[in-house]
N, C-alpha and C. Protein backbone atom coordinates (compact mmCIF):
# COMPACT_ATOMS: atom_id res chain seq x y z
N UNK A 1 0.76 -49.39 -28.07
CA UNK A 1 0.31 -50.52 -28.85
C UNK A 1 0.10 -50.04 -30.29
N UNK A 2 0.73 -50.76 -31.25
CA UNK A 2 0.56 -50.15 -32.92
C UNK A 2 -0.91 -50.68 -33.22
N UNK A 3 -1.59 -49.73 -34.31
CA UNK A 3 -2.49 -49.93 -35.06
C UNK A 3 -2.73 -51.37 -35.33
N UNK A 4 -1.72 -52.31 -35.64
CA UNK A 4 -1.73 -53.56 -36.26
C UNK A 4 -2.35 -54.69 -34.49
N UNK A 5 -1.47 -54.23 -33.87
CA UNK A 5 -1.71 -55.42 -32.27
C UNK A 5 -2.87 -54.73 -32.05
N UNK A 6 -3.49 -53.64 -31.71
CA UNK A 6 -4.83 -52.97 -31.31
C UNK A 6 -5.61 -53.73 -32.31
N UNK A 7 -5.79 -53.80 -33.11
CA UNK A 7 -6.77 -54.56 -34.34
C UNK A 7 -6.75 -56.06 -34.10
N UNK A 8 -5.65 -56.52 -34.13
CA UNK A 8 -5.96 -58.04 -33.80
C UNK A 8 -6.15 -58.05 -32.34
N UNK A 9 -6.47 -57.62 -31.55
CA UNK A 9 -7.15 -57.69 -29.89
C UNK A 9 -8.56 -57.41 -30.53
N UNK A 10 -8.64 -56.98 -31.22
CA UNK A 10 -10.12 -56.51 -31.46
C UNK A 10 -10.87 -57.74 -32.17
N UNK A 11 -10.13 -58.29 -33.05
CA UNK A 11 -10.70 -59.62 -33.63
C UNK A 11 -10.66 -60.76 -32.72
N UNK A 12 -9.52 -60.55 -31.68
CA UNK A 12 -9.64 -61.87 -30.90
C UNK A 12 -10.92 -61.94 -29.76
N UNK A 13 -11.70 -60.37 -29.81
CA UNK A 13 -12.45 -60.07 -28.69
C UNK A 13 -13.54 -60.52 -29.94
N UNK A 14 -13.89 -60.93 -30.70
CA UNK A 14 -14.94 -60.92 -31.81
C UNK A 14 -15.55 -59.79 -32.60
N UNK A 15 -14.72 -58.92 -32.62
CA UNK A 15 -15.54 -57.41 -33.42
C UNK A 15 -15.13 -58.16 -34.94
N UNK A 16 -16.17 -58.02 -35.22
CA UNK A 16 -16.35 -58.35 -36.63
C UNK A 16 -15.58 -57.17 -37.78
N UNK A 17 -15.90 -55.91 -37.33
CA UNK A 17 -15.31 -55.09 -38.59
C UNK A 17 -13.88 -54.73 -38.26
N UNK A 18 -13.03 -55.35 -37.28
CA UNK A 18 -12.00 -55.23 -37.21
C UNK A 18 -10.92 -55.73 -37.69
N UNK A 19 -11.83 -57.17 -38.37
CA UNK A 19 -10.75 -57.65 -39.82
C UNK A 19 -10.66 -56.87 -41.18
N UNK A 20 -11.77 -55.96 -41.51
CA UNK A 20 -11.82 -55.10 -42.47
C UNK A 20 -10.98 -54.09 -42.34
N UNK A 21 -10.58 -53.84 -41.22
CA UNK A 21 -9.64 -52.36 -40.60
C UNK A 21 -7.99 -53.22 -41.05
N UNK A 22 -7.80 -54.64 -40.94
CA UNK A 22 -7.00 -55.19 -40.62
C UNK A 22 -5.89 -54.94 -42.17
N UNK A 23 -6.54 -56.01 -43.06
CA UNK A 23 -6.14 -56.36 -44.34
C UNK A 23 -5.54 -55.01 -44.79
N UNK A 24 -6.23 -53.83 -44.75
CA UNK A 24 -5.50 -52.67 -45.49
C UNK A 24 -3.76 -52.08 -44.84
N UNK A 25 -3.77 -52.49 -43.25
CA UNK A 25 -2.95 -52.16 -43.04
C UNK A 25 -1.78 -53.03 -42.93
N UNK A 26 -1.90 -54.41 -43.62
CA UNK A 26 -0.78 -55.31 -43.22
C UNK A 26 -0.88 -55.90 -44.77
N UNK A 27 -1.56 -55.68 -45.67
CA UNK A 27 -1.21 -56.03 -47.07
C UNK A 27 -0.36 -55.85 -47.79
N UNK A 28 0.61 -54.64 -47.48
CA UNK A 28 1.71 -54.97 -48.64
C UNK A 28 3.14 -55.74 -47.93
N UNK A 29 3.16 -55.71 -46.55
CA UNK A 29 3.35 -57.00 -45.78
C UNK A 29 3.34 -58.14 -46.29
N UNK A 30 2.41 -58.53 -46.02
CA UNK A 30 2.08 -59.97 -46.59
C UNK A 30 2.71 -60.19 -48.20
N UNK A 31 2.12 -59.28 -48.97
CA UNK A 31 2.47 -59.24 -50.75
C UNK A 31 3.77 -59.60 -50.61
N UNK A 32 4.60 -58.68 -49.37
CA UNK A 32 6.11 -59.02 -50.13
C UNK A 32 6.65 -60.74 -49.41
N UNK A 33 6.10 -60.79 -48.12
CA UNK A 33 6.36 -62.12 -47.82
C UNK A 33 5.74 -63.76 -48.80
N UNK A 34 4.52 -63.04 -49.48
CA UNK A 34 4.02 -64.04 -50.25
C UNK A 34 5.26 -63.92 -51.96
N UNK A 35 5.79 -63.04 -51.79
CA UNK A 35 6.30 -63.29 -53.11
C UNK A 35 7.76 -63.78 -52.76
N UNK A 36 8.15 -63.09 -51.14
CA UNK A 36 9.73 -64.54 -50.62
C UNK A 36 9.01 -65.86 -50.93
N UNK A 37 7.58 -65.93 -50.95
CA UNK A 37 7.56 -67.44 -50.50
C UNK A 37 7.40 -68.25 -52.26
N UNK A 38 6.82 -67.35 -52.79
CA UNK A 38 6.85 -67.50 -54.32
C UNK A 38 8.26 -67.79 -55.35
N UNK A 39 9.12 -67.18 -54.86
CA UNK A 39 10.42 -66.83 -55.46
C UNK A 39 10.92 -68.65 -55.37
N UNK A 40 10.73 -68.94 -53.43
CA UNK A 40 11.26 -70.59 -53.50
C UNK A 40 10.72 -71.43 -54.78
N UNK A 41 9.51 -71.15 -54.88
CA UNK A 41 8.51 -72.26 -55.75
C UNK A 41 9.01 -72.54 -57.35
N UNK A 42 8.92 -73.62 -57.98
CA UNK A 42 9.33 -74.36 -58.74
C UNK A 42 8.69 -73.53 -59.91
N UNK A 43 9.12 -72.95 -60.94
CA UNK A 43 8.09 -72.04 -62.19
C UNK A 43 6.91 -73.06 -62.96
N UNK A 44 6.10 -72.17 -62.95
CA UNK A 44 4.97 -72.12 -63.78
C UNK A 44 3.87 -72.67 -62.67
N UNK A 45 4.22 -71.69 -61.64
CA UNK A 45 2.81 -71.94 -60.32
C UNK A 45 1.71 -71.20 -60.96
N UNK A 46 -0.11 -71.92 -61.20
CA UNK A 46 -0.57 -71.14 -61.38
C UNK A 46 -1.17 -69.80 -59.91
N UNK A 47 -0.97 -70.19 -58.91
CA UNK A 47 -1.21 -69.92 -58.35
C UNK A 47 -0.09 -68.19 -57.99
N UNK A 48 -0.70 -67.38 -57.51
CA UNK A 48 0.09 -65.76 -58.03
C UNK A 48 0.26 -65.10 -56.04
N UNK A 49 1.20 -64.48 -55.58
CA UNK A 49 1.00 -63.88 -54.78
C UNK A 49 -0.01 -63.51 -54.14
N UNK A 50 -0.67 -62.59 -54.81
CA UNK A 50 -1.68 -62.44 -54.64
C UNK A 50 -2.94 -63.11 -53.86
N UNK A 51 -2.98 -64.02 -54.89
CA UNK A 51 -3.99 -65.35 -54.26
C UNK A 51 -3.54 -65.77 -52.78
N UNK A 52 -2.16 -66.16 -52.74
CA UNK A 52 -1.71 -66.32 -51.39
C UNK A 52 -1.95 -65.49 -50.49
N UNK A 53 -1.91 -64.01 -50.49
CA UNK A 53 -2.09 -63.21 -49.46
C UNK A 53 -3.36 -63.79 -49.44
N UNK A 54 -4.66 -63.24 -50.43
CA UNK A 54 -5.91 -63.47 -50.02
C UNK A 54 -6.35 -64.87 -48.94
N UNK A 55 -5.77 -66.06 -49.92
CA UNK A 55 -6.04 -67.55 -48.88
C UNK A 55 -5.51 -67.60 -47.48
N UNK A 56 -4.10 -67.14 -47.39
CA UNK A 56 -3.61 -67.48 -46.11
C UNK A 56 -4.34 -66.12 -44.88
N UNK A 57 -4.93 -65.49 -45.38
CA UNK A 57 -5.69 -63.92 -44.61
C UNK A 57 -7.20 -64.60 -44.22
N UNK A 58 -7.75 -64.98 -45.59
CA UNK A 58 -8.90 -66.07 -44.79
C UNK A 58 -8.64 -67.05 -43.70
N UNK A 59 -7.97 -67.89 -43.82
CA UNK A 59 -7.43 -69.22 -43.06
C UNK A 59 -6.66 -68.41 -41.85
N UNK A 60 -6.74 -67.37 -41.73
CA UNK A 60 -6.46 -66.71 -40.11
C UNK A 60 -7.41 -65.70 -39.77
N UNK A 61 -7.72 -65.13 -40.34
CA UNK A 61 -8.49 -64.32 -39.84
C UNK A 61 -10.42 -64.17 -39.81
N UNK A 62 -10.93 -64.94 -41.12
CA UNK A 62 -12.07 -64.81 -40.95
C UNK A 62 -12.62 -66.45 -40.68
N UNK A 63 -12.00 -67.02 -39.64
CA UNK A 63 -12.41 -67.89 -39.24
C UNK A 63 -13.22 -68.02 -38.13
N UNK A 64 -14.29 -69.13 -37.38
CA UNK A 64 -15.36 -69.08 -36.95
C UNK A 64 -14.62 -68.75 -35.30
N UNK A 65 -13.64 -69.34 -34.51
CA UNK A 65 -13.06 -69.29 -33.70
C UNK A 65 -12.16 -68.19 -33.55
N UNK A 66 -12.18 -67.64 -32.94
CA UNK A 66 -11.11 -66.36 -32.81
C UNK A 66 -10.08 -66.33 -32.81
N UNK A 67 -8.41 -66.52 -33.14
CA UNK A 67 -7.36 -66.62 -33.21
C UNK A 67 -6.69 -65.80 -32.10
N UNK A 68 -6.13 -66.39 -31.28
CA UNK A 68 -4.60 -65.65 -30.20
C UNK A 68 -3.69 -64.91 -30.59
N UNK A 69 -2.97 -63.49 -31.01
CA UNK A 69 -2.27 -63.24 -31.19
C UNK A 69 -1.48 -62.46 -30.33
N UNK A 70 -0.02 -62.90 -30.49
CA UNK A 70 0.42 -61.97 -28.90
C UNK A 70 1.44 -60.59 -29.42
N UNK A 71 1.09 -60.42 -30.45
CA UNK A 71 1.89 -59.84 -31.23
C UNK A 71 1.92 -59.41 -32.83
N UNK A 72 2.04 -58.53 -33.40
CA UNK A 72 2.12 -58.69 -34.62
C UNK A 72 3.01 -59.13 -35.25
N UNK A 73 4.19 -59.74 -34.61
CA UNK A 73 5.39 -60.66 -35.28
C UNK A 73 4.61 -61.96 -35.14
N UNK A 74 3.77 -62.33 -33.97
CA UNK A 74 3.11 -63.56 -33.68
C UNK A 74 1.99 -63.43 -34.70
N UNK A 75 1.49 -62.53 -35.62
CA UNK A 75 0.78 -62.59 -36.99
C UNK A 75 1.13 -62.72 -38.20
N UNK A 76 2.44 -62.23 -38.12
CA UNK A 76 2.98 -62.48 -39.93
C UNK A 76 3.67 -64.00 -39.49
N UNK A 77 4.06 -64.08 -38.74
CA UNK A 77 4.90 -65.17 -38.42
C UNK A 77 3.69 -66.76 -38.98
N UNK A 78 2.36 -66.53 -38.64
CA UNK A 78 1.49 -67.06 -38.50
C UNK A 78 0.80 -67.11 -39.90
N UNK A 79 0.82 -66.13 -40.57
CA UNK A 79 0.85 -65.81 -42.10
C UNK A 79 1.61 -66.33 -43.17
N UNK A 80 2.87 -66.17 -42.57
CA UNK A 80 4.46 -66.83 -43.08
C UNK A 80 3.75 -68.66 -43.16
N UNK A 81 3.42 -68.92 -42.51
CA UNK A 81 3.15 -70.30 -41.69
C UNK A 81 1.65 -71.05 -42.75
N UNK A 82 0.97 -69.83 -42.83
CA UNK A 82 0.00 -70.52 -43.76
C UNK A 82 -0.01 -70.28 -45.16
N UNK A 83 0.94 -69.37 -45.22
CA UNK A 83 0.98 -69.80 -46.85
C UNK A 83 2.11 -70.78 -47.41
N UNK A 84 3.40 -71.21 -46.05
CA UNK A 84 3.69 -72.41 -46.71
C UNK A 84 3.14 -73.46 -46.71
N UNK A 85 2.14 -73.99 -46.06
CA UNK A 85 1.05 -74.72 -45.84
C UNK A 85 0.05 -74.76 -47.67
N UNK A 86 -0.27 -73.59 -47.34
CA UNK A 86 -0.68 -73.55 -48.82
C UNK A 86 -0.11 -74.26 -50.21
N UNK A 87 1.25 -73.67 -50.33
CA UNK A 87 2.14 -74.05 -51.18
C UNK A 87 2.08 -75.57 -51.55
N UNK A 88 2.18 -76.07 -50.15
CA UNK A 88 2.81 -77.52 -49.95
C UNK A 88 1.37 -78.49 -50.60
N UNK A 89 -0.14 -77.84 -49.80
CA UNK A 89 -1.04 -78.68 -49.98
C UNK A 89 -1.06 -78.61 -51.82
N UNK A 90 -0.67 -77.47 -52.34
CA UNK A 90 -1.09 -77.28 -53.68
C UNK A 90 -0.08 -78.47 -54.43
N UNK A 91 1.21 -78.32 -53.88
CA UNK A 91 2.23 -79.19 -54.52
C UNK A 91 1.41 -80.56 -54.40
N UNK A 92 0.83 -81.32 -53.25
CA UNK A 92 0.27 -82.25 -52.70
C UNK A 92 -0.72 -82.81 -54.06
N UNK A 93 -1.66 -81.74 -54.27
CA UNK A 93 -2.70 -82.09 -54.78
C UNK A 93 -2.35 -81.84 -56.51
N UNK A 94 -1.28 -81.91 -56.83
CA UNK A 94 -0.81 -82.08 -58.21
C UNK A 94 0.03 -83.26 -58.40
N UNK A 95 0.36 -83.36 -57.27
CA UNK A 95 0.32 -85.10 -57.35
C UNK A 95 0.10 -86.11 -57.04
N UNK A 96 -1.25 -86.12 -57.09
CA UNK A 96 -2.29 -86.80 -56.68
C UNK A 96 -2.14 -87.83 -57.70
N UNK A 97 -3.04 -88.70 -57.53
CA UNK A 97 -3.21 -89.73 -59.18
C UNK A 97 -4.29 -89.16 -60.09
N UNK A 98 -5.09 -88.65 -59.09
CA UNK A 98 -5.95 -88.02 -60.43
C UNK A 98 -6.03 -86.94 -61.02
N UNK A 99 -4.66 -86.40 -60.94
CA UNK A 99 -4.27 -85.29 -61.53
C UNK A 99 -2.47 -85.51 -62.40
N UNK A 100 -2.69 -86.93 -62.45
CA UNK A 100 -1.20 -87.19 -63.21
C UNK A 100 0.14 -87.40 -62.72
N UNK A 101 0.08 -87.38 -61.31
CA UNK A 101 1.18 -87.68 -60.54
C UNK A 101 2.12 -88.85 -60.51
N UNK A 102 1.43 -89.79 -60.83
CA UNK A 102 1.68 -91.21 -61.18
C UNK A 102 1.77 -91.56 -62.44
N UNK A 103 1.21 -90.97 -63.70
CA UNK A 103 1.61 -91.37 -64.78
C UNK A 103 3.19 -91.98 -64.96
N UNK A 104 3.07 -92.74 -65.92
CA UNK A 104 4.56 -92.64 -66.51
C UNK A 104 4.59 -93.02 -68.07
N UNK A 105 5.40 -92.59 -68.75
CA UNK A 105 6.07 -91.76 -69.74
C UNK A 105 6.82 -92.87 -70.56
């Protein structure tokens, strides 16, 4: 079992410091999948890689319910998954009406 599936068994059992063990070893992971997912995006996102790793790592991992993972492909895959989620809600909420979505010109 790799370092990465041993760690997420450990979070799904509730050990708390086993998401701290987690992030260091699957971060530049994520960085490069958050910047495939960046590359799609339309220019002048303020939003940076970065930020994505951080949001979509909260929204799986330090959440109140414990998350299933059967795999560490079944984690990036799941990662992959929430930061296009991310993307989309951000696109969402820029065009909103009260942020100018509806104007017209």
């Amino acid at each position: 079992m790799s370092d990465v599936t041993h760690i997420l068994s450990q979070i799904e059992r509730g050990d708390p410091a086993a998401a701290e063990q987690l992030l260091p070893l699957v971060y530049d992971e994520l960085r490069k999948l958050a910047r495939q997912k960046m590359a799609q995006e339309n220019p002048g996102q303020t939003l940076q890689a970065t930020g994505l790793v951080h949001e979509a790592y909260l929204r799986l991992v330090d959440v109140e319910t414990a998350q299933h993972w059967n795999s560490r492909g079944h984690f990036f895959g799941a990662c992959a998954e929430a930061m296009r989620r991310i993307l989309v809600e951000g696109a969402r909420r820029k065009q909103q009406l009260k942020h100018g979505g509806g104007t017209q010109i």
